[in-house]
C-alpha atoms as a PDB file:
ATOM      1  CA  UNK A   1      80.992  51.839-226.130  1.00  0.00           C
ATOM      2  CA  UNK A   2      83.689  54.515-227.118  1.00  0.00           C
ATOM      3  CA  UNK A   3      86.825  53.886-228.742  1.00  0.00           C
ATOM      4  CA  UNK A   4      89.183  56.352-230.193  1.00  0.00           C
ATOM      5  CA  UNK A   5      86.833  58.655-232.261  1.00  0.00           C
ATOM      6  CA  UNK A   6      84.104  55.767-232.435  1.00  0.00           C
ATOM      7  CA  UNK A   7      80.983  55.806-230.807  1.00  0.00           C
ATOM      8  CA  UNK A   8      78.477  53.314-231.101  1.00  0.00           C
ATOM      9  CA  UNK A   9      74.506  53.634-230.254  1.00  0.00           C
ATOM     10  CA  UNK A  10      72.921  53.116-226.950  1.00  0.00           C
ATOM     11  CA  UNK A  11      71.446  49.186-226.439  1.00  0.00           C
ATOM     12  CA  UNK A  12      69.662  47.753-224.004  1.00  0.00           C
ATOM     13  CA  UNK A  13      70.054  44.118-222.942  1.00  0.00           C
ATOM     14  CA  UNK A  14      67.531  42.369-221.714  1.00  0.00           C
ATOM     15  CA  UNK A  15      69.433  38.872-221.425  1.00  0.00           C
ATOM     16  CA  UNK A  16      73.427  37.920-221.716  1.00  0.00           C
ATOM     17  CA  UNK A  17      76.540  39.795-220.878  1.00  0.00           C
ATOM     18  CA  UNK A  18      78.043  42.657-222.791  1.00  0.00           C
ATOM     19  CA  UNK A  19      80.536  41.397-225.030  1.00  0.00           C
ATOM     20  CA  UNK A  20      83.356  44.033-224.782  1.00  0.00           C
ATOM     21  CA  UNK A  21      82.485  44.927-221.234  1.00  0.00           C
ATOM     22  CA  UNK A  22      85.478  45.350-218.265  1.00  0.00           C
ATOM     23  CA  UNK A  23      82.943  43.311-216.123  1.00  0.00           C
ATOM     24  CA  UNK A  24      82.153  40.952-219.383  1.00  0.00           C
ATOM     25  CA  UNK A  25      84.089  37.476-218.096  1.00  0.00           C
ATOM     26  CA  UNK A  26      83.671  38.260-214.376  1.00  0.00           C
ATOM     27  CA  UNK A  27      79.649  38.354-215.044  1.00  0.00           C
ATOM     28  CA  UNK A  28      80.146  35.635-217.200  1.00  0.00           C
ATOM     29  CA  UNK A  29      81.862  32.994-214.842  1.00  0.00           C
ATOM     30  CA  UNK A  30      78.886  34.260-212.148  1.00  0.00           C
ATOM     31  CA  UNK A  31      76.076  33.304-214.848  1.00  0.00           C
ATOM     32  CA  UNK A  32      77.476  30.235-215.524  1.00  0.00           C
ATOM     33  CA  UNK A  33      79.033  28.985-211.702  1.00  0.00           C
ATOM     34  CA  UNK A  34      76.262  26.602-211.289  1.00  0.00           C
ATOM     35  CA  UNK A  35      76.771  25.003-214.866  1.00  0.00           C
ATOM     36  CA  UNK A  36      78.584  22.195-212.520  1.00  0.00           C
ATOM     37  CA  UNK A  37      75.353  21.513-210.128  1.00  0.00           C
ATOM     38  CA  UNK A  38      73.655  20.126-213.007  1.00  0.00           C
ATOM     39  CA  UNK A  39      75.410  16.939-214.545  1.00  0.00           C
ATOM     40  CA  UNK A  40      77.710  14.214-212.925  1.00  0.00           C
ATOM     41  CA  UNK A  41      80.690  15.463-215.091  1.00  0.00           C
ATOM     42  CA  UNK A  42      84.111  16.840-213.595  1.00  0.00           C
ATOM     43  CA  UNK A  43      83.763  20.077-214.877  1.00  0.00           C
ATOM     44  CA  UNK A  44      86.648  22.503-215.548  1.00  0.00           C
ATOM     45  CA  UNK A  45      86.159  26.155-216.697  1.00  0.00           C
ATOM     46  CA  UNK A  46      88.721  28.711-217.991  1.00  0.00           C
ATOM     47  CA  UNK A  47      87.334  32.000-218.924  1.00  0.00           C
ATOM     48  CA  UNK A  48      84.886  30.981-221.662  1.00  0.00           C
ATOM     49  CA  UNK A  49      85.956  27.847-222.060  1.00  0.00           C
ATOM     50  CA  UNK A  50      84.514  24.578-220.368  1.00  0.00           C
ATOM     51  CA  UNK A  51      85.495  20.949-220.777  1.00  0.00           C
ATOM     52  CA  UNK A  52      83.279  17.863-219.231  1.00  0.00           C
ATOM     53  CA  UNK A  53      85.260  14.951-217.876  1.00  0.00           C
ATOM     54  CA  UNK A  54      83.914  11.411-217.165  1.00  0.00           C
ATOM     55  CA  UNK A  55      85.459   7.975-216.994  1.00  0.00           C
ATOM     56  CA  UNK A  56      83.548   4.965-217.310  1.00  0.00           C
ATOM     57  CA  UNK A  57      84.579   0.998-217.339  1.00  0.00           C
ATOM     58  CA  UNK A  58      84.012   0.614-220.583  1.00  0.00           C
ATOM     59  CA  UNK A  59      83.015   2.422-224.169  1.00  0.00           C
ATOM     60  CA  UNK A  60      79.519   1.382-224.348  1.00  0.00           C
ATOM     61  CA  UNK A  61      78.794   2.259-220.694  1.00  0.00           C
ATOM     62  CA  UNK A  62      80.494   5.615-221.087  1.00  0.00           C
ATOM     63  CA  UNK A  63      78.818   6.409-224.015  1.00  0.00           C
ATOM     64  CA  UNK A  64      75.505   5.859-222.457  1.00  0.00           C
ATOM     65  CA  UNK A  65      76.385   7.553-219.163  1.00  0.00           C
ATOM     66  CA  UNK A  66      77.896  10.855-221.348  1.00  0.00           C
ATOM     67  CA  UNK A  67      74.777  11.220-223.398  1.00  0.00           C
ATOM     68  CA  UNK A  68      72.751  11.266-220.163  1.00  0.00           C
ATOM     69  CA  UNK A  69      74.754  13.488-218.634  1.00  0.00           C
ATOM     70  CA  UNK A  70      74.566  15.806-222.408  1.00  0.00           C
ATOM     71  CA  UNK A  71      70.389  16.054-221.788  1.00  0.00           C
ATOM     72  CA  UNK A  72      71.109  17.712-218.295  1.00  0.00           C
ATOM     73  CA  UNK A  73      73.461  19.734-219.949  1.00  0.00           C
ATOM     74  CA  UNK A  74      70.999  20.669-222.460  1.00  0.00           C
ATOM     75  CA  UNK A  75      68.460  21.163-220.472  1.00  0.00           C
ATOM     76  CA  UNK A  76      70.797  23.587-218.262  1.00  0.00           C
ATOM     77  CA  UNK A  77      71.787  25.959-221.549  1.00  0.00           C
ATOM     78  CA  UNK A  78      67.851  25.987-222.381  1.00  0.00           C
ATOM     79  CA  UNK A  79      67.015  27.287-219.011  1.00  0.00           C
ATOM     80  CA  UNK A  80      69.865  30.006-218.917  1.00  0.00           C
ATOM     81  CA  UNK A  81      69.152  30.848-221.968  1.00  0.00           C
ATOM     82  CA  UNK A  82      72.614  29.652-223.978  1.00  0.00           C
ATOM     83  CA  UNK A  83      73.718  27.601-226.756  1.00  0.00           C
ATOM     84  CA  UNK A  84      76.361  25.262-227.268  1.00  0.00           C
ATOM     85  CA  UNK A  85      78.828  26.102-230.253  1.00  0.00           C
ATOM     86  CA  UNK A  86      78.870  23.053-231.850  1.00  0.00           C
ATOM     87  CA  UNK A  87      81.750  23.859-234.452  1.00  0.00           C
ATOM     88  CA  UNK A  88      83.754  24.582-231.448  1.00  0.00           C
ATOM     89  CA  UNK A  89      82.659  21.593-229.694  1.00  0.00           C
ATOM     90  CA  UNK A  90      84.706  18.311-229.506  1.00  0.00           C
ATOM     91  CA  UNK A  91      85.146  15.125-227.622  1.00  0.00           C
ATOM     92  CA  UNK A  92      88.297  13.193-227.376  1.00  0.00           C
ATOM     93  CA  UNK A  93      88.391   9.282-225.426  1.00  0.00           C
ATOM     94  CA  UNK A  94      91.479   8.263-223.676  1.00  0.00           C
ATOM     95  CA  UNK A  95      92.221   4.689-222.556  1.00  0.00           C
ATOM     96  CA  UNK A  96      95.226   3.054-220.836  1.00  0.00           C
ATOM     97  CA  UNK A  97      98.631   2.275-222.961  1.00  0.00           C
ATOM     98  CA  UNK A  98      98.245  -1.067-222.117  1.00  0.00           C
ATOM     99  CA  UNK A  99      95.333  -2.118-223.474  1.00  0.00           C
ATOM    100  CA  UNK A 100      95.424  -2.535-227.290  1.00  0.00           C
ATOM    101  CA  UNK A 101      91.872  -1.942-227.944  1.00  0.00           C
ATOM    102  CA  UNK A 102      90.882   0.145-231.099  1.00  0.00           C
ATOM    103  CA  UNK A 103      87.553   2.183-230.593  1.00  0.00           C
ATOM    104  CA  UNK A 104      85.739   1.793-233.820  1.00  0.00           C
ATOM    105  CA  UNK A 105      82.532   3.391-233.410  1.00  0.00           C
ATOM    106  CA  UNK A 106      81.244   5.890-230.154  1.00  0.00           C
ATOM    107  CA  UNK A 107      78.568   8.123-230.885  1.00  0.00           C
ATOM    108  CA  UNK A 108      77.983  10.935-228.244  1.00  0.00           C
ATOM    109  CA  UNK A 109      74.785  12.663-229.543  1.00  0.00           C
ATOM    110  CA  UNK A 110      75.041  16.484-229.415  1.00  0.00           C
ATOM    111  CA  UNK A 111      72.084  18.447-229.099  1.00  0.00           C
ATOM    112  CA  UNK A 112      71.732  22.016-230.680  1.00  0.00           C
ATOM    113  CA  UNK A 113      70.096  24.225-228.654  1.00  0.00           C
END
């Protein structure tokens, strides 16, 4: 890569995407297209950004369906050969104005890679 008087040294890659590159998030949304195929999740992606969706009937039963749905997703970043930024990595639970319930407690179990 050249910029302005900088050069830096030749690298070959035998895995990822060049960060820096023209082609960098175009590559990058290619690698990662079938990311969907592998879980039951609504899936929406935005550049390098992805957020899983899911609704459920209750918080138990979500919870349990979600952390399924996590081991696929798991298994998919192990097999591409990616990790999951956990410091970047949240979850938030919605649930109708109308109902007054407070969730104590849901544990979604996030698996470093």
């Amino acid at each position: 890569m050249t910029t302005h008087t900088c050069k830096s040294d030749k690298e070959y890659l035998t895995c990822g995407i060049p960060q820096g590159s023209v082609l960098g998030l175009t590559l990058f949304l290619i690698y990662i297209n079938d990311l969907p195929d592998c879980h039951a999740m609504q899936t929406l992606l935005f550049a390098d950004d992805t957020a899983l969706l899911m609704s459920g009937p209750n918080t138990l039963d979500l919870q349990n369906t979600i952390n399924d749905e996590l081991q696929n997703v798991h298994k998919w970043l192990m097999q591409n050969k990616l990790t999951l930024n956990l410091n970047k990595t949240n979850y938030l639970l919605f649930h109708p104005a109308k109902e007054k319930k407070v969730i104590i407690f849901c544990e979604i179990l996030m698996v470093t890679c």
